[in-house]
Protein backbone atom coordinates (compact mmCIF):
# COMPACT_ATOMS: atom_id res chain seq x y z
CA UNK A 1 71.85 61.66 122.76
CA UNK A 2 71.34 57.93 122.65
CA UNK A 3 67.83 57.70 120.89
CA UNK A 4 65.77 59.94 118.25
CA UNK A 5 62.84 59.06 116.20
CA UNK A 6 62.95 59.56 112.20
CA UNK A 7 59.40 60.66 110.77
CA UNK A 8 60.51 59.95 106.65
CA UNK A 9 63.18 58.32 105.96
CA UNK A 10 65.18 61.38 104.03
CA UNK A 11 68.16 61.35 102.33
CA UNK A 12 69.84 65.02 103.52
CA UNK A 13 73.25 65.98 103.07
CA UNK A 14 75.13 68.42 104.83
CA UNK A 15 77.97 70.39 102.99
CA UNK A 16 80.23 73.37 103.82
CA UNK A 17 80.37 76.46 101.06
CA UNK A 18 83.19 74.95 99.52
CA UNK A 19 81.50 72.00 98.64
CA UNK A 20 78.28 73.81 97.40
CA UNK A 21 78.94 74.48 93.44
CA UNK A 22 79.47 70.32 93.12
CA UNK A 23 77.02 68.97 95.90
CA UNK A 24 73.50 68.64 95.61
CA UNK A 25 71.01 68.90 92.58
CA UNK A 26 72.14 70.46 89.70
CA UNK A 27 69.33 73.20 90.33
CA UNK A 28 70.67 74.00 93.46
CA UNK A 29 73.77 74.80 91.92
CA UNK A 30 71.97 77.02 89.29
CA UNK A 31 70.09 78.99 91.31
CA UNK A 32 71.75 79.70 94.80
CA UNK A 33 75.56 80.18 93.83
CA UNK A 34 78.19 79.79 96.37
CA UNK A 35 78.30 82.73 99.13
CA UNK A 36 79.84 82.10 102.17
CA UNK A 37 80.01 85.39 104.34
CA UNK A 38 77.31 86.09 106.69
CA UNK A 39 78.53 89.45 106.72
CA UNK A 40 76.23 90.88 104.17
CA UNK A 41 73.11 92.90 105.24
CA UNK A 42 70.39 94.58 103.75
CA UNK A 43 66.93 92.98 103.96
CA UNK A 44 66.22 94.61 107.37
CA UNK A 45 64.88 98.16 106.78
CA UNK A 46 65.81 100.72 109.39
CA UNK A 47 62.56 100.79 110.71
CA UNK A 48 62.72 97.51 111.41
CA UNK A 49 59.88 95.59 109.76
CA UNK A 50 60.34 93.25 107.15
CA UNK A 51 58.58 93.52 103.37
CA UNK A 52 57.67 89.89 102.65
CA UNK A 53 54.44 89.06 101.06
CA UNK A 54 51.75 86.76 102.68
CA UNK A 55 50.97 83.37 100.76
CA UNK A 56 49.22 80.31 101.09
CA UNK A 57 52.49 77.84 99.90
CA UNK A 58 55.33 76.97 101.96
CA UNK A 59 58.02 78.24 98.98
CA UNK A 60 59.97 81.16 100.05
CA UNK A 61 63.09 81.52 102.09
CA UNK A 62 62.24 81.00 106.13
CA UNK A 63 64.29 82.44 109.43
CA UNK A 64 64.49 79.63 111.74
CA UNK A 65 64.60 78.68 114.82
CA UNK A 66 64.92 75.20 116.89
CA UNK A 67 64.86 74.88 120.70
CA UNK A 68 66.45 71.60 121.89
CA UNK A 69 66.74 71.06 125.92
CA UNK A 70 69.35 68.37 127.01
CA UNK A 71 70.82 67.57 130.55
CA UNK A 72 75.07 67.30 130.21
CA UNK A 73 76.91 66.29 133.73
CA UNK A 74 79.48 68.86 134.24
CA UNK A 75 82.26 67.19 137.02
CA UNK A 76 82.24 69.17 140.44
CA UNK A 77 79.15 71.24 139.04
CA UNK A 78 76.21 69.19 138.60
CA UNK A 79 75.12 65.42 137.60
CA UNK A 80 72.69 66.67 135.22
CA UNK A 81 72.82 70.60 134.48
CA UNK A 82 70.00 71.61 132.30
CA UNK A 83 71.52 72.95 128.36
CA UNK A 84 69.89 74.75 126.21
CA UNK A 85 70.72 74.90 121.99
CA UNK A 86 68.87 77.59 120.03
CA UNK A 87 69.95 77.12 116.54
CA UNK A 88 69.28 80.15 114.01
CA UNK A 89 69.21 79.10 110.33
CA UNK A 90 67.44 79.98 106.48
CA UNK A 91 65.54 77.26 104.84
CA UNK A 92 64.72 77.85 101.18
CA UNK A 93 61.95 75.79 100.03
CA UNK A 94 62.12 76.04 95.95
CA UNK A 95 58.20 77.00 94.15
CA UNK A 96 57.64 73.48 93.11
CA UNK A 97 58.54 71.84 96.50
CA UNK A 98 60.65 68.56 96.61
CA UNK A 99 62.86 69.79 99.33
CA UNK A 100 64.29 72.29 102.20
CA UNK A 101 67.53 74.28 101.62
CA UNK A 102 69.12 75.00 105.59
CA UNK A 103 71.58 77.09 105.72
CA UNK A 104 73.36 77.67 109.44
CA UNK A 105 73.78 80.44 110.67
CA UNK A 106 74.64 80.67 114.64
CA UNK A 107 73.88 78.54 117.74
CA UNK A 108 73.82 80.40 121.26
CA UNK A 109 74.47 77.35 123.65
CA UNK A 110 73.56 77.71 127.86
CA UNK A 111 73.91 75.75 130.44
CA UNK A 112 71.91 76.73 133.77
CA UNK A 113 74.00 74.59 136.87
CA UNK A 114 71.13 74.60 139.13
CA UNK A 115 68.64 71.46 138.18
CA UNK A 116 65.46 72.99 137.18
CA UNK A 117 61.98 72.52 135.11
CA UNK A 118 63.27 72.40 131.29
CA UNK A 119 61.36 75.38 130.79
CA UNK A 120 62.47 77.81 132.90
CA UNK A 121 64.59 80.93 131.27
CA UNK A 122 68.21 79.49 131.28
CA UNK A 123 70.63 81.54 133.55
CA UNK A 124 73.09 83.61 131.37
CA UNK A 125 75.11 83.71 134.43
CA UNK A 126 76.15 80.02 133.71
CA UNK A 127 78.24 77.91 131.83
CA UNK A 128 78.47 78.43 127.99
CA UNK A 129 80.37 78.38 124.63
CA UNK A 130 79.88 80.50 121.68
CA UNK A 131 80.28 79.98 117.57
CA UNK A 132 82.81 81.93 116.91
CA UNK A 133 82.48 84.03 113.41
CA UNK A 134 84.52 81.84 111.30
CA UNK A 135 82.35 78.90 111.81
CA UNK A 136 78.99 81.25 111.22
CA UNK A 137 80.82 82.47 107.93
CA UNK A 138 81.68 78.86 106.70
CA UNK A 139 78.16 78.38 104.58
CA UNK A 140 77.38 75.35 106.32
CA UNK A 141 74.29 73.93 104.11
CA UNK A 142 72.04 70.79 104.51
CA UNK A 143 69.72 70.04 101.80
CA UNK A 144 66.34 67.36 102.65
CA UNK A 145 64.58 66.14 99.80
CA UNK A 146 60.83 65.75 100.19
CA UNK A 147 58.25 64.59 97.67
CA UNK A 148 55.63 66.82 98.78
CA UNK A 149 55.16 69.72 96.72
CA UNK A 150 55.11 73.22 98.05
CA UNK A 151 51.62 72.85 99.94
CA UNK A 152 50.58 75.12 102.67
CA UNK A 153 52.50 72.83 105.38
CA UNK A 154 55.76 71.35 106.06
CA UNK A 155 55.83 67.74 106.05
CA UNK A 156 57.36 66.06 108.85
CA UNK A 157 61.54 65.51 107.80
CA UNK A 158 65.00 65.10 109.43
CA UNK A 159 67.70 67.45 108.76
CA UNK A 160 71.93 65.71 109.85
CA UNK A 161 74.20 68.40 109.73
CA UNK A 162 77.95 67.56 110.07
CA UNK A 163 80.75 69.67 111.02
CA UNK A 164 84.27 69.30 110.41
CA UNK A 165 83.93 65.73 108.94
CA UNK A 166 82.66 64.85 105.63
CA UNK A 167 82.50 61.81 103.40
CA UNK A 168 81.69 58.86 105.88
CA UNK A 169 80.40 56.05 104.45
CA UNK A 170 77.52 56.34 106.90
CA UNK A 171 76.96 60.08 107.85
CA UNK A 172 73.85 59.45 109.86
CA UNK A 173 75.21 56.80 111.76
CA UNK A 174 78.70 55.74 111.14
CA UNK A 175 81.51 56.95 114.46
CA UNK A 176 82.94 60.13 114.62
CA UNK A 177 86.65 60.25 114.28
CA UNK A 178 88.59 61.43 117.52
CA UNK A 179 91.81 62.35 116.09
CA UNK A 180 92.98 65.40 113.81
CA UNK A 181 94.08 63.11 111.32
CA UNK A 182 91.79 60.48 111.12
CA UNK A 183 89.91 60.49 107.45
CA UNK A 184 87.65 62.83 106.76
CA UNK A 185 88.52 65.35 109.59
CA UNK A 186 88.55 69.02 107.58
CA UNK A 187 89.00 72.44 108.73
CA UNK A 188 85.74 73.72 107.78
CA UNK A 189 85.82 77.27 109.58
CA UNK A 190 89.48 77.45 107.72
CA UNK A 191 90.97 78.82 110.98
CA UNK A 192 93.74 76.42 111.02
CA UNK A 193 92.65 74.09 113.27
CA UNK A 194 90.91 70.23 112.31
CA UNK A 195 87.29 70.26 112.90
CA UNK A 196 85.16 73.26 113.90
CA UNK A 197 86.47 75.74 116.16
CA UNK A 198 83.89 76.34 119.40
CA UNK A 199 85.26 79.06 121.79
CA UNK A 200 84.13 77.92 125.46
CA UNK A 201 83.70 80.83 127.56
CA UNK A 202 83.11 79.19 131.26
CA UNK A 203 84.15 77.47 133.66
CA UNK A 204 87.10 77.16 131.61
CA UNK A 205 88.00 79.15 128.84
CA UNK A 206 89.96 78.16 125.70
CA UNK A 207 89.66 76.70 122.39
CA UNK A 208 87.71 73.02 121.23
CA UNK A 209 88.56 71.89 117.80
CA UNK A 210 85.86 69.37 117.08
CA UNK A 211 83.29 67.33 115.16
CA UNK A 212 79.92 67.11 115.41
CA UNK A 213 77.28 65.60 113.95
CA UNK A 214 73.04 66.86 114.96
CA UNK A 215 69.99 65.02 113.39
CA UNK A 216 66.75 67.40 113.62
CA UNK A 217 63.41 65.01 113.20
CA UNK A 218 60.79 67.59 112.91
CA UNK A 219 56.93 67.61 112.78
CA UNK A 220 54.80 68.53 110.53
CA UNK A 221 54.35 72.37 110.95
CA UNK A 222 51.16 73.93 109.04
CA UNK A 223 51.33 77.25 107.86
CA UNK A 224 49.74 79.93 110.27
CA UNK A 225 46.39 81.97 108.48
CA UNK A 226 48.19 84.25 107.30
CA UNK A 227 51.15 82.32 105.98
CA UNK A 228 53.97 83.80 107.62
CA UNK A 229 54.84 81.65 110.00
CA UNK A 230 55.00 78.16 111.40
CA UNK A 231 55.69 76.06 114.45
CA UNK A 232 56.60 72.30 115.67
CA UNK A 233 58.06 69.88 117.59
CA UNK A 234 61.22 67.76 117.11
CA UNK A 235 62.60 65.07 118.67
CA UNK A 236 67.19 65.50 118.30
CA UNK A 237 70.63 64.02 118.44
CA UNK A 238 73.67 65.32 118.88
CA UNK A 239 77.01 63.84 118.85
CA UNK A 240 80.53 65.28 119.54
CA UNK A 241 84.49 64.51 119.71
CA UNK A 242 87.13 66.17 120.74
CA UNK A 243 89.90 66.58 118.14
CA UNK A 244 92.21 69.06 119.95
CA UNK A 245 92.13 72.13 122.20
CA UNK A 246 94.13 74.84 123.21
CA UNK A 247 92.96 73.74 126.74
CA UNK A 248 93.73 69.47 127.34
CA UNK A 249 90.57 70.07 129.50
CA UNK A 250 88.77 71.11 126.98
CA UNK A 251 89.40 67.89 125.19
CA UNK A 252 86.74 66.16 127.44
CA UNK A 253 82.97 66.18 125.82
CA UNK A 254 80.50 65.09 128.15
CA UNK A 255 77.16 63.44 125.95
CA UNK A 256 73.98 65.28 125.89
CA UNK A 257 71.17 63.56 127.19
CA UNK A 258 67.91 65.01 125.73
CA UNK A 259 64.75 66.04 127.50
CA UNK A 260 61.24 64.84 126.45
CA UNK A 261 59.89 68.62 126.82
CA UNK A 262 60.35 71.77 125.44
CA UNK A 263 61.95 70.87 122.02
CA UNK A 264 60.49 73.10 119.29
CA UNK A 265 61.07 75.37 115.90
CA UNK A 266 59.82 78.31 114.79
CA UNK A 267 59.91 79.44 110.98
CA UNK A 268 59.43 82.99 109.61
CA UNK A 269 58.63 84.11 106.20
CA UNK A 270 61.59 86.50 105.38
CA UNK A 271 62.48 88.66 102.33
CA UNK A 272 64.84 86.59 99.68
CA UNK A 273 68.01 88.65 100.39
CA UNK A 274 67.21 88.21 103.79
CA UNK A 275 71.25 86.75 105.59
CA UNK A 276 72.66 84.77 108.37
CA UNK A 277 73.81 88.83 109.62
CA UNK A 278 70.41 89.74 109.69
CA UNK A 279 68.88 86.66 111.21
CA UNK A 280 71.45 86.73 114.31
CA UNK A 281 70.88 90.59 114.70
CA UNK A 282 67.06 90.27 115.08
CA UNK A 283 66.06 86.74 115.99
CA UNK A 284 64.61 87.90 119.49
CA UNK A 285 61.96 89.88 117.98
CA UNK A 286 61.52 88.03 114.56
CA UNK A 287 59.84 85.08 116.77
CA UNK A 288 57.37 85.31 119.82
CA UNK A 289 58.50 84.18 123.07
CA UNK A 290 57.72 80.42 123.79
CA UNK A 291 55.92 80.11 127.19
């Protein structure tokens, strides 16, 4: 990603679980104590629905989910296969506004070899890479002040999450680090490895220990009439280095270029205790197909 477009200009911060109970506003601290398993269930009934109640303000806690569509040249595959990120997270939006609580959660990652219209169904045949749990379980967290109070839409905001690298003097813009030692490389998933671990599952299959750093610039979204859901665009960014494998293949990070279409995010009213577990479980029928 060489180019995104930022709506507000947001102070966010991104911070792993460990970081929670002395980052961000002293309220947040108060009222959402440190938890970092995804583990946990218990919002989802058996019979599947969810008991949320309707309302006309954005405050609640939301199941997310944003669609970005990139091209990424894989050698002796294709100049410009089409990838698709679908990032599942909660966003807590406090009663009296001033701000979005994301919380990852999991991002399924495809990549369909065969150039195609962005929105086509991505092969699951193809190439891909998986979070593995430790990274899900880590309590990744980015918090994006607003001054908007909780109003029956979300105002337009950008959202930089950072993994495996923390205090750069710049964290929206300053250069990744490409070595394991370099400062402010961390083992975040605390698997042993610097960075975040991604498990790459084809063409080759191994280990990446890396760093990454995605800015989300999302529209305004206006709640639907019954006020349990809402919708958008975004425009995204995504950068990436290499700090080790268990493959030296897998050290090589080809950029994502991304596409003008088909970049969107869906938001569901959930139930408070709703978690990451249940969010990952049920995702394909919490939000409508996109066309």
């Amino acid at each position: 990603m060489k180019k995104y477009t930022v709506w507000l200009a947001l102070a966010t911060f991104a911070f792993a679980c460990e970081d929670w109970k002395s980052s961000g506003p002293d309220w947040l601290r108060d009222a959402y104590p440190a938890t970092c398993s995804a583990a946990d269930s218990g919002a989802a009934p058996a019979d599947g629905t969810l008991q949320v109640a309707a309302s006309d303000r954005i405050a609640g806690t939301w199941a997310a989910r944003v669609v970005q569509k990139g091209t990424i040249a894989i050698p002796s595959v294709c100049d410009a296969c089409v990838l698709t990120l679908t990032d599942l997270a909660l966003a807590e939006v406090p009663a009296d506004g001033g701000g979005i609580l994301w919380r990852f959660c999991d991002q399924p990652m495809v990549v369909d070899t065969t150039p195609a219209d962005p929105n086509d169904p991505p092969d699951p045949s193809a190439p891909r890479s998986v979070v593995p749990p430790a990274l899900r379980e880590a309590g990744v967290r980015a918090w994006t002040p607003f001054e908007s109070p909780a109003t029956n839409r979300f105002p337009a905001h950008r959202v930089l999450w950072l993994w495996g690298v923390r205090d750069l003097p710049g964290p929206a813009a300053d250069p990744l680090p490409d070595s394991p030692d370099a400062p402010g490389v961390f083992d975040q998933d605390h698997d042993g490895h610097p960075g975040v671990t991604i498990q790459v599952e084809s063409p080759l299959q191994g280990e990446r220990y890396m760093v990454r750093r995605a800015v989300w610039n999302l529209s305004e979204a206006a709640l639907s009439a019954d006020g349990l859901t809402a919708s958008g665009t975004l425009t995204f960014q995504v950068e990436e280095k290499a700090v080790g494998a268990d493959n030296p293949l897998l050290t090589i990070v080809a950029p994502i270029t991304p596409l003008n279409d088909g970049n969107t995010f869906d938001l569901r009213r959930v139930p408070a205790d709703f978690t990451c577990a249940d969010l990952v479980a049920r995702f394909q029928s919490l939000f409508e197909p996109r066309p």
